[in-house]
N, C-alpha and C. Protein backbone atom coordinates (compact mmCIF):
# COMPACT_ATOMS: atom_id res chain seq x y z
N UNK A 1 0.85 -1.20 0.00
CA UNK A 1 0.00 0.00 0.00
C UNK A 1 0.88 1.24 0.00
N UNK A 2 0.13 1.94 -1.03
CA UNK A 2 1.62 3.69 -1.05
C UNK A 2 0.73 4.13 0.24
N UNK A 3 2.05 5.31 1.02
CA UNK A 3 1.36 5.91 2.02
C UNK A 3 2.79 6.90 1.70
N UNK A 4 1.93 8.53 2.17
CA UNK A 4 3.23 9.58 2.77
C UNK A 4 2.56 9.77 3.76
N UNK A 5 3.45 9.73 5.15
CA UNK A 5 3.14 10.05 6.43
C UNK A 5 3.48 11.13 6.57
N UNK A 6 2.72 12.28 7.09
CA UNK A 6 3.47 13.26 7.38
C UNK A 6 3.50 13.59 8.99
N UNK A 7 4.17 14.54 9.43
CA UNK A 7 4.49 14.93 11.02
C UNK A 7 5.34 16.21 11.33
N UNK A 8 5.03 16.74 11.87
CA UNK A 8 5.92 17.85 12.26
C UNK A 8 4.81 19.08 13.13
N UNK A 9 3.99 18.96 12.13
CA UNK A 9 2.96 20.60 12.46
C UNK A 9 3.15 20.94 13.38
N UNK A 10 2.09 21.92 13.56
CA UNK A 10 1.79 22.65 15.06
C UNK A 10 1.63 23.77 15.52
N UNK A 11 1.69 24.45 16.78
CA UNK A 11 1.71 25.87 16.39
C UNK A 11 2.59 26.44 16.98
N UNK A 12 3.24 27.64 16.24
CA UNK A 12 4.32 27.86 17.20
C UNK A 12 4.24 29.63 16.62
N UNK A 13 4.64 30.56 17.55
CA UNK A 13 4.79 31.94 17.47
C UNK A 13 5.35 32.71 16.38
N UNK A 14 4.91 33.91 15.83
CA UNK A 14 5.75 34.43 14.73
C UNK A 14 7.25 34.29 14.74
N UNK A 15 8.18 34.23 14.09
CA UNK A 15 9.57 33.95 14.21
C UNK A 15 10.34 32.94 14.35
N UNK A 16 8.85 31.99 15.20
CA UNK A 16 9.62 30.66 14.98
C UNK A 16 9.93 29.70 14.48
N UNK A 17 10.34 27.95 14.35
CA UNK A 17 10.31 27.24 13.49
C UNK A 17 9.83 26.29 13.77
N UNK A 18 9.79 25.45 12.72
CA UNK A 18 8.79 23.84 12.83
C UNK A 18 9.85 23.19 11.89
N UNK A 19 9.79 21.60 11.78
CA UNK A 19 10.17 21.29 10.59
C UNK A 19 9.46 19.76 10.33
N UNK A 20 9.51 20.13 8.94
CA UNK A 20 7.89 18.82 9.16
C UNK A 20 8.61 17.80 8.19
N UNK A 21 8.27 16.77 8.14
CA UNK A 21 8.79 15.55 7.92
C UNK A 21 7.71 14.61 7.19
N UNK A 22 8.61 13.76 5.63
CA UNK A 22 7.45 13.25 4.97
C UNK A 22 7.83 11.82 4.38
N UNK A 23 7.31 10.83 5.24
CA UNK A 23 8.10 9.51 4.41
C UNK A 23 6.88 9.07 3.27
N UNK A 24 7.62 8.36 2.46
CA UNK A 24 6.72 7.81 1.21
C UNK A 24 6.86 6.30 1.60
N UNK A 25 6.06 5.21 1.78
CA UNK A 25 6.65 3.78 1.51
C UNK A 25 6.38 3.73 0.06
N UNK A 26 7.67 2.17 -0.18
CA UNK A 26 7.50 1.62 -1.31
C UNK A 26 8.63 2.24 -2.32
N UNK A 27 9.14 1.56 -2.99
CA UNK A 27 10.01 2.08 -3.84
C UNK A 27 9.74 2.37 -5.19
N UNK A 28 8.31 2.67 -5.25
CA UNK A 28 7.85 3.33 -6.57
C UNK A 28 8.70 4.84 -7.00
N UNK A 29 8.59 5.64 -5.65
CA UNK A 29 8.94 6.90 -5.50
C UNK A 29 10.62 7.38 -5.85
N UNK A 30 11.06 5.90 -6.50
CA UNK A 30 13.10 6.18 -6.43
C UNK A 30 13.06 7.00 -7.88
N UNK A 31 13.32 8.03 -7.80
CA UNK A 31 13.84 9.07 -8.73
C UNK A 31 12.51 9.91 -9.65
N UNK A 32 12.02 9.77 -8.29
CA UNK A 32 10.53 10.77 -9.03
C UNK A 32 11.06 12.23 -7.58
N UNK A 33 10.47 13.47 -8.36
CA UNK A 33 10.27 14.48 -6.89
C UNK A 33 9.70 14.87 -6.39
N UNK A 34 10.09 15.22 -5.09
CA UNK A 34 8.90 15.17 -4.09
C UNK A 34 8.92 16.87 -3.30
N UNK A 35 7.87 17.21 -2.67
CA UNK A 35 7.63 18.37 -2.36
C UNK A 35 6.47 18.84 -1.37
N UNK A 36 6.20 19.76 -1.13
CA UNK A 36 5.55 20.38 -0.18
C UNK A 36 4.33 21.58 -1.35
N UNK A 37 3.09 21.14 -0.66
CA UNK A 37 1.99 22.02 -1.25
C UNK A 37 1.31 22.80 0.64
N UNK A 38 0.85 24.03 0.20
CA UNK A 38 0.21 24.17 1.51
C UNK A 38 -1.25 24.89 0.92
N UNK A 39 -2.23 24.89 1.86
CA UNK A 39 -3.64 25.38 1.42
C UNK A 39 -4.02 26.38 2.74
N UNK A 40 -3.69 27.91 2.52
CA UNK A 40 -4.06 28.58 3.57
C UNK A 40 -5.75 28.45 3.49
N UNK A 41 -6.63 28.60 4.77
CA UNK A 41 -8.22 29.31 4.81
C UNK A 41 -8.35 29.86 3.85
N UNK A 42 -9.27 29.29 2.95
CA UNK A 42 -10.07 29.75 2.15
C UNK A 42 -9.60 29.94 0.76
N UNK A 43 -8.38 29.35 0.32
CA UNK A 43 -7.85 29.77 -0.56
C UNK A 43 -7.61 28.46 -1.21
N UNK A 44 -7.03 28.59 -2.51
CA UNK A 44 -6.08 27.16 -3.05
C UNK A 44 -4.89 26.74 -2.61
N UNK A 45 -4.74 25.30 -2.69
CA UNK A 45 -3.56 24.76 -2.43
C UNK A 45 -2.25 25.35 -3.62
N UNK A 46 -0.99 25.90 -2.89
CA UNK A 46 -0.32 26.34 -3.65
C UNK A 46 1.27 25.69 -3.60
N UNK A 47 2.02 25.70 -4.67
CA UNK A 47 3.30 24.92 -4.22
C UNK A 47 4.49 25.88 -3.11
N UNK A 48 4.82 25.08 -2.50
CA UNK A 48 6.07 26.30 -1.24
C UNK A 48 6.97 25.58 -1.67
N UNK A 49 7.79 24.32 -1.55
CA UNK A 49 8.92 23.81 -2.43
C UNK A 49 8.66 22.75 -2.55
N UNK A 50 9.84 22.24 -3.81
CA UNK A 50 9.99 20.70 -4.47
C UNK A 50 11.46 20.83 -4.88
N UNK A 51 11.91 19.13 -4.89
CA UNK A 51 13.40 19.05 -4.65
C UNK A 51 13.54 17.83 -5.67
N UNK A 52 14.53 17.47 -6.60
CA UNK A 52 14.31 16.56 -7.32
C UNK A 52 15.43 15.35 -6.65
N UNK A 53 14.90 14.56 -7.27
CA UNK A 53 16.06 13.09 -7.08
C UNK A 53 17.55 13.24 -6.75
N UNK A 54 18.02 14.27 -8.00
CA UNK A 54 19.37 14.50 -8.17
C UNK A 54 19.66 15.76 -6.69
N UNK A 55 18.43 16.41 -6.43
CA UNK A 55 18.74 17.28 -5.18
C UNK A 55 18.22 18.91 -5.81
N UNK A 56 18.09 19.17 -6.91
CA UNK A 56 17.87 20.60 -7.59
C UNK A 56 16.38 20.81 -6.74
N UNK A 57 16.31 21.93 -6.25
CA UNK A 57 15.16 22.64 -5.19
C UNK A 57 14.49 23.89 -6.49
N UNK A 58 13.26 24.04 -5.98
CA UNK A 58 12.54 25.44 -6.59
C UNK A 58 11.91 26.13 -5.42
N UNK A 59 11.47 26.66 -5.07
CA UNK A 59 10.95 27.88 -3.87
C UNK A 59 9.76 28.76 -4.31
N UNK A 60 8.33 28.55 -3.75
CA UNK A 60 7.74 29.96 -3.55
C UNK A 60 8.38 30.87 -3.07
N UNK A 61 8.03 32.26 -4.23
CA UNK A 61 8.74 33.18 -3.82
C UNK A 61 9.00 34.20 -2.33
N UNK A 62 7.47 33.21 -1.57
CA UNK A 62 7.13 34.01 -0.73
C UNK A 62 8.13 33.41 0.78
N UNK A 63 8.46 32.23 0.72
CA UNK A 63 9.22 31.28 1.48
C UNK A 63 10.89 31.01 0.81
N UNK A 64 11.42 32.38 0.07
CA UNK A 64 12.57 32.01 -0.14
C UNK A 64 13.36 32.58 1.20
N UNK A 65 14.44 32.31 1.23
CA UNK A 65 15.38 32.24 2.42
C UNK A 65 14.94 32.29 3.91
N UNK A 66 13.37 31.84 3.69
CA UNK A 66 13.17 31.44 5.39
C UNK A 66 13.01 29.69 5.55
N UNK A 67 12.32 29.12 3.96
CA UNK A 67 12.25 27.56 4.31
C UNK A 67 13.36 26.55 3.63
N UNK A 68 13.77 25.66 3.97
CA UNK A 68 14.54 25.01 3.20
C UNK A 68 14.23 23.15 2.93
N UNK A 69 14.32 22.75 2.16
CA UNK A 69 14.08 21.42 1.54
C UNK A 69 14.94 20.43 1.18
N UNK A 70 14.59 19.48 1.90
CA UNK A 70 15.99 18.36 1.62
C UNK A 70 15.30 17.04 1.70
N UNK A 71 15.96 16.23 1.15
CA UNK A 71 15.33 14.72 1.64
C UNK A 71 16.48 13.90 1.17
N UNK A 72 15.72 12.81 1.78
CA UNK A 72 16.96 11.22 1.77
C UNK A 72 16.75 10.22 1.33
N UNK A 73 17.21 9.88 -0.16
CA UNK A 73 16.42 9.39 -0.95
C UNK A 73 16.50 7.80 -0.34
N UNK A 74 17.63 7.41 0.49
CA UNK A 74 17.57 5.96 0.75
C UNK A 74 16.09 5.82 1.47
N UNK A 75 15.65 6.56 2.15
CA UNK A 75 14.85 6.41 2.95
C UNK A 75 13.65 7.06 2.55
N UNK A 76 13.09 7.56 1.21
CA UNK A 76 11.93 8.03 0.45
C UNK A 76 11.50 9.26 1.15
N UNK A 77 12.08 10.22 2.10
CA UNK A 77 11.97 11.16 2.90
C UNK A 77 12.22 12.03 2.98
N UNK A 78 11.26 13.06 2.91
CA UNK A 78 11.51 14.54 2.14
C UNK A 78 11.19 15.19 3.47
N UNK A 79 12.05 16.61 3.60
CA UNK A 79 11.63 17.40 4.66
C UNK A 79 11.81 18.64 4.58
N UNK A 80 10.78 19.36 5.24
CA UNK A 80 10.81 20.73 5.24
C UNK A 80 11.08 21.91 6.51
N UNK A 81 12.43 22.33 6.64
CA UNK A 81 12.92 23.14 7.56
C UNK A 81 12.35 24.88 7.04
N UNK A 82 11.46 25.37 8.29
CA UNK A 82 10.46 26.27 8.19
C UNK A 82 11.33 27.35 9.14
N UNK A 83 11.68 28.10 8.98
CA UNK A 83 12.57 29.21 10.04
C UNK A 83 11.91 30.64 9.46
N UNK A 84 11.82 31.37 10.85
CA UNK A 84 11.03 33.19 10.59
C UNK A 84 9.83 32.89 10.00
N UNK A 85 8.85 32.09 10.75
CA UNK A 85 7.14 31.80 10.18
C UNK A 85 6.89 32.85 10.56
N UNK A 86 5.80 33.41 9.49
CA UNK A 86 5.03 34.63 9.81
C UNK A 86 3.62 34.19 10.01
N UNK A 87 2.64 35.01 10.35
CA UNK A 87 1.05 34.19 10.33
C UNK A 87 0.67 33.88 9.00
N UNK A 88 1.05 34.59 7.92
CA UNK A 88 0.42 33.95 6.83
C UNK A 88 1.18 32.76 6.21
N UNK A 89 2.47 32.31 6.90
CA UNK A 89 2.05 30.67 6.82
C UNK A 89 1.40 29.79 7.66
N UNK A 90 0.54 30.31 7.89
CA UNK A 90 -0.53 29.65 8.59
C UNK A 90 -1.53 28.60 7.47
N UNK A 91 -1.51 27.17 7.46
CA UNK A 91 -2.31 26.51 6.10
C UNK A 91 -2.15 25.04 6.79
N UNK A 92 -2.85 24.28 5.68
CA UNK A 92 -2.83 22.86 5.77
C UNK A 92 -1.22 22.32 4.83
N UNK A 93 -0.55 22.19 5.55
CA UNK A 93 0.43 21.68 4.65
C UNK A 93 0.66 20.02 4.11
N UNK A 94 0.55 20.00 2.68
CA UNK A 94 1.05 18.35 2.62
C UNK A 94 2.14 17.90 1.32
N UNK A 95 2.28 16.76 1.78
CA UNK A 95 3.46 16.72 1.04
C UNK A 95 2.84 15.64 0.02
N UNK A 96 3.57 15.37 -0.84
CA UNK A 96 4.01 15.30 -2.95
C UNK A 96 4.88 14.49 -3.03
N UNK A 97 4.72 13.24 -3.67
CA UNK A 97 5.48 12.80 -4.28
C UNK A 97 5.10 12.08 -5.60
N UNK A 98 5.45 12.14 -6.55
CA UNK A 98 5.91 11.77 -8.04
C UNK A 98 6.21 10.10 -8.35
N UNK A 99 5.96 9.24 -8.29
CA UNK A 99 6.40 7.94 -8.90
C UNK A 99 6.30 7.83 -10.48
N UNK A 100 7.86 8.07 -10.69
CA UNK A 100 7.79 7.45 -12.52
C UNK A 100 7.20 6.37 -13.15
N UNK A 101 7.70 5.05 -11.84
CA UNK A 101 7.19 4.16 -12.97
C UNK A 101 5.51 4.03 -12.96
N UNK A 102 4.53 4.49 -11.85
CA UNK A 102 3.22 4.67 -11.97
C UNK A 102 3.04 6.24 -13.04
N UNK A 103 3.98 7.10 -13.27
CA UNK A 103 3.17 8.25 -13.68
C UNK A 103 2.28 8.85 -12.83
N UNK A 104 2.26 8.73 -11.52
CA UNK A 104 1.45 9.53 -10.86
C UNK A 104 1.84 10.44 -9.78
N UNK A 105 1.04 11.52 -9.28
CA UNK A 105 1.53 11.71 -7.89
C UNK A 105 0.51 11.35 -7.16
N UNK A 106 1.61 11.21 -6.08
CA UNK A 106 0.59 11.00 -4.58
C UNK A 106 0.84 11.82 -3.80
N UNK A 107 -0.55 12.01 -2.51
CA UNK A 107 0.03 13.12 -1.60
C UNK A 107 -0.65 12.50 -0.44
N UNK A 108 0.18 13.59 0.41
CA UNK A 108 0.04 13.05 2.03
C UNK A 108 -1.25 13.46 2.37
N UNK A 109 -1.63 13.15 3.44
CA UNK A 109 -3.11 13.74 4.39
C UNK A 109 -2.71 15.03 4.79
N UNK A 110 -2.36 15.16 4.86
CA UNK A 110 -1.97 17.33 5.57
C UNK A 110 -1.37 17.25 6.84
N UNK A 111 -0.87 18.23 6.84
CA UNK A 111 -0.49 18.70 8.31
C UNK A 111 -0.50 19.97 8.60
N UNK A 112 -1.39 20.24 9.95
CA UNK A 112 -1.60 21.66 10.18
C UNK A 112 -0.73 22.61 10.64
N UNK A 113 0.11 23.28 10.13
CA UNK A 113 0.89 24.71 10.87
C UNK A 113 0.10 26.04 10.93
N UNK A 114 -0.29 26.33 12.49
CA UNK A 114 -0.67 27.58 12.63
C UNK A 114 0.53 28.70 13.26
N UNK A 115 0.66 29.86 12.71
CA UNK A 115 1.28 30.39 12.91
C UNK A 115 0.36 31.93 13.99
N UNK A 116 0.99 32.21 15.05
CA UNK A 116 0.10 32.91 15.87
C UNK A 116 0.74 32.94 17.08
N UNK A 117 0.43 34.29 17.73
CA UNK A 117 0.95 34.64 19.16
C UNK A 117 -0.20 34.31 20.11
């Protein structure tokens, strides 16, 4: 059965950080990329980053030099280091991943980061 687990959320004060964590089982996912979507209230789900196989990253512009993206491909596990949250990353965040040889993506169940004093 594919599954991405995700974990990390939560809430934590303007300025601070979280870092959320996303395993994929199954080795469908070896050299597909994987990433982070978030869906603030009321709005659409939008991309914040994605990181490919080889390691090449892209960034919403709005989360450049506060989030960063890495994962480990032995272990199908992508993660997202969140530093200087403001409230408007406040959303459902979930994570993305890509399997070539299905052609598909899959995504995680969400995880909530509220951002708030």
């Amino acid at each position: 059965q594919v599954q991405l687990v995700e974990s990390g959320g939560g809430l934590v004060q303007p300025g601070g950080s979280l870092r959320l964590s996303c395993a994929a089982s199954g080795s469908i996912f070896s050299g597909g990329t994987m990433g982070w979507y978030r869906q603030p209230p009321g709005k659409q789900r939008e991309l914040v980053a994605a990181i490919t196989y080889s390691g090449n990253t892209n960034y919403a512009d709005s989360v450049k030099g506060r989030f960063a993206i890495s994962r480990v491909n032995a272990k199908n596990t992508v993660y997202l280091q969140m530093n200087n949250l403001k409230p408007e990353d406040t959303a459902v965040y979930y994570c993305n991943a890509y399997s070539p040889i299905r052609a598909r993506m899959y995504w995680g169940q969400g995880t909530q980061v509220t951002v708030s004093s």
